[in-house]
Protein backbone atom coordinates (compact mmCIF):
# COMPACT_ATOMS: atom_id res chain seq x y z
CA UNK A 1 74.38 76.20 79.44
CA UNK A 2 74.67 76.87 82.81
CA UNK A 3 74.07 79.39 85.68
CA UNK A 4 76.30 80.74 87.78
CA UNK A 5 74.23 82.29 91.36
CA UNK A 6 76.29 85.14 93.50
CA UNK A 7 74.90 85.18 97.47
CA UNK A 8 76.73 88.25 99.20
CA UNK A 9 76.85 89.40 102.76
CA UNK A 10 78.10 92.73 103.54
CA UNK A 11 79.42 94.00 107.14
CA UNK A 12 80.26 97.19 108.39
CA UNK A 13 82.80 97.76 111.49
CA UNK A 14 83.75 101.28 113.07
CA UNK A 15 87.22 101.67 114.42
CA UNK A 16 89.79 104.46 115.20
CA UNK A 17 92.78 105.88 114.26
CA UNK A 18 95.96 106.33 116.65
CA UNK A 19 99.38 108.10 116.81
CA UNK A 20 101.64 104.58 116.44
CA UNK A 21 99.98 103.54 113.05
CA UNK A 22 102.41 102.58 110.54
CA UNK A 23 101.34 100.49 108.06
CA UNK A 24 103.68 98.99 106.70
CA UNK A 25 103.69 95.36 107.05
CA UNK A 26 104.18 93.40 104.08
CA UNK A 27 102.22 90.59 104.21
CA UNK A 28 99.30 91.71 106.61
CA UNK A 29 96.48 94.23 107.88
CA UNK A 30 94.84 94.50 111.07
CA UNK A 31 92.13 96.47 112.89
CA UNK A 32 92.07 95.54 117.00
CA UNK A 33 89.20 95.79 119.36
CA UNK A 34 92.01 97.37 121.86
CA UNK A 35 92.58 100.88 122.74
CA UNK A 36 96.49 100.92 123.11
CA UNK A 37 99.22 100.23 120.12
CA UNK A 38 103.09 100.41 120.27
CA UNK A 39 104.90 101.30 117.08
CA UNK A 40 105.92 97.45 116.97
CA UNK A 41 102.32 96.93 115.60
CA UNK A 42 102.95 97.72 111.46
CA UNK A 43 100.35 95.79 110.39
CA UNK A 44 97.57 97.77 112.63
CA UNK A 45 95.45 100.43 110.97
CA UNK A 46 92.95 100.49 113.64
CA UNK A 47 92.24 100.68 117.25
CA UNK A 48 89.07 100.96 119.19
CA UNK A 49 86.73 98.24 116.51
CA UNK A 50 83.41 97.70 116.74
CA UNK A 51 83.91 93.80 116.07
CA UNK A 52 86.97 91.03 116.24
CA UNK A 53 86.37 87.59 114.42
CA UNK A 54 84.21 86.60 117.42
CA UNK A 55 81.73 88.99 116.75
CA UNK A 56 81.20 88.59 113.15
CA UNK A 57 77.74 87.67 112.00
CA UNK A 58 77.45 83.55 111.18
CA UNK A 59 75.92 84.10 108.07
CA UNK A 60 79.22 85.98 106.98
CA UNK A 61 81.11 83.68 108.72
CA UNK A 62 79.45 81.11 106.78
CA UNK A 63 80.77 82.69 103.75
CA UNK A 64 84.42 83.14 104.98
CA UNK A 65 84.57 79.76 105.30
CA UNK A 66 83.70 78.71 102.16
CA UNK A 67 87.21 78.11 100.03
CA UNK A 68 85.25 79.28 96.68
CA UNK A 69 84.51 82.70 98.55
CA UNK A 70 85.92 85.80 97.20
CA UNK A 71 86.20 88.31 100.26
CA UNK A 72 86.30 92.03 99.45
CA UNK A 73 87.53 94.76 101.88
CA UNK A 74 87.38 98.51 102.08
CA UNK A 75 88.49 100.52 104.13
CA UNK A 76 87.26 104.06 103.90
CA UNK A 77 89.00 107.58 105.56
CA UNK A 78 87.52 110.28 104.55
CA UNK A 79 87.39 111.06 100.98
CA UNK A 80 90.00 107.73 100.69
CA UNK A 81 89.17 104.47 99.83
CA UNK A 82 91.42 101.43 99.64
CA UNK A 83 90.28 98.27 98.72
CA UNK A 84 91.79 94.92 99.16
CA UNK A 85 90.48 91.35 97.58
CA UNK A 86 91.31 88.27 99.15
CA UNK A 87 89.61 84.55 99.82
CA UNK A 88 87.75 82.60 101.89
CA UNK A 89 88.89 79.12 103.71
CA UNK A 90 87.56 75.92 105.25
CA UNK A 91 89.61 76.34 108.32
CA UNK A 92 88.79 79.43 109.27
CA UNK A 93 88.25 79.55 112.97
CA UNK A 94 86.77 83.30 113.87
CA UNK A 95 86.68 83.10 117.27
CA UNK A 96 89.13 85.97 118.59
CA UNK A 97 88.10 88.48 120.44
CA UNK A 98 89.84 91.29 120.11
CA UNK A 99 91.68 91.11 116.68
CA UNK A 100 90.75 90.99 112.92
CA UNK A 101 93.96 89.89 110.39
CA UNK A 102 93.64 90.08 106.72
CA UNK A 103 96.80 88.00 104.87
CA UNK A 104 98.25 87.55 101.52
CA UNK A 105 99.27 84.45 103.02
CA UNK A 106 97.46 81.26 103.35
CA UNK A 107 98.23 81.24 107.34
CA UNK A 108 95.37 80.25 109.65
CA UNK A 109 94.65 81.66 113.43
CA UNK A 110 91.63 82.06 114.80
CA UNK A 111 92.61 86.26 114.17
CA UNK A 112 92.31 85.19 110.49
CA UNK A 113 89.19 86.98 108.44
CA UNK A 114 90.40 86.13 105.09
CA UNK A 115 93.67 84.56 102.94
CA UNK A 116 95.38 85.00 99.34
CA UNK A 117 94.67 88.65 99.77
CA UNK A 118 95.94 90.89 97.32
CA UNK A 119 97.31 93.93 99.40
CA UNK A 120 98.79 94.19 102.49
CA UNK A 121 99.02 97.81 104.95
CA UNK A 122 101.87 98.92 103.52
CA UNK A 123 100.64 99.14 100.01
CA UNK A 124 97.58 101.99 101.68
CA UNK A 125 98.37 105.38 100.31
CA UNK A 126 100.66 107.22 102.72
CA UNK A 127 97.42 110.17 102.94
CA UNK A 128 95.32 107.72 104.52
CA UNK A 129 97.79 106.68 106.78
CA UNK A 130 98.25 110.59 108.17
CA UNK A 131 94.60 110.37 108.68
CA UNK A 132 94.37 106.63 110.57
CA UNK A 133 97.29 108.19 112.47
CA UNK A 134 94.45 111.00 113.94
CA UNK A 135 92.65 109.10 117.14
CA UNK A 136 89.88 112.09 116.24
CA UNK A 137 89.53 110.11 112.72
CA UNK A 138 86.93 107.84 112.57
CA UNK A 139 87.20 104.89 110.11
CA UNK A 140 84.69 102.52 108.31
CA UNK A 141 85.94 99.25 107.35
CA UNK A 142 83.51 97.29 105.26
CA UNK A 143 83.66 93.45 104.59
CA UNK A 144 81.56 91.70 101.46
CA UNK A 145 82.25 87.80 100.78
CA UNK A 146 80.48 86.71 98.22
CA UNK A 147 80.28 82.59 97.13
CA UNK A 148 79.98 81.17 93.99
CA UNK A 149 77.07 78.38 94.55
């Protein structure tokens, strides 16, 4: 017998939407503390956050940087929802400022949230996208990481 205990922490930032979205990066998503975005940013679906890595909570990112961590994202527009799974990671840094980068990949910055994600932007439905392309739109993305103790 045994017995398996879940611990989650849940997070909540605000950001906005902007002309120049195009999500569609493959690999990627991003939401940036800054105001401005060319189109060369295809990865960005949001502008104007609340929070970056640095601002992040320690207990979360406690649990971001635990490699049995499973990290769950959604990202909410208005009726829309789009939800993306991915995994924590001992190296995680969390220390930038501005940024927030979610990757399917098991790359490391210190822009890095979570890795081994299961989406990237361009897989959000193209009607979300018209909306996060509205600066007027106002977004809720919502971290939970639970760990496996």
């Amino acid at each position: 017998m045994s017995l398996a205990i879940y611990t989650a922490v849940r997070f909540e930032i605000q950001f906005s939407g902007h002309e120049n979205i195009r999500s569609n990066h493959q690999k990627t998503i991003e939401i940036t503390k800054e105001s401005h975005l060319t189109p060369n940013g295809d990865c960005i679906i949001g502008v104007n956050a609340s929070s970056s890595c640095a601002d992040l909570p320690s207990s979360l990112k406690k649990k971001l940087q635990n490699p049995n961590s499973k990290v769950l994202f959604s990202i909410k527009v208005g009726k829309h929802e789009f939800n993306v799974e991915g995994r924590g990671h001992e190296n995680l840094v969390l220390t930038h400022m501005e940024d927030i980068v979610i990757r399917k990949s098991g790359f490391i910055c210190p822009r890095t949230l979570a890795v081994k994600c299961d989406k990237a932007s361009d897989l959000i439905p193209r009607e979300m996208i018209s909306l996060l392309q509205n600066p007027k739109t106002k977004k809720l993305g919502r971290e939970m990481a639970n760990a496996h103790l």
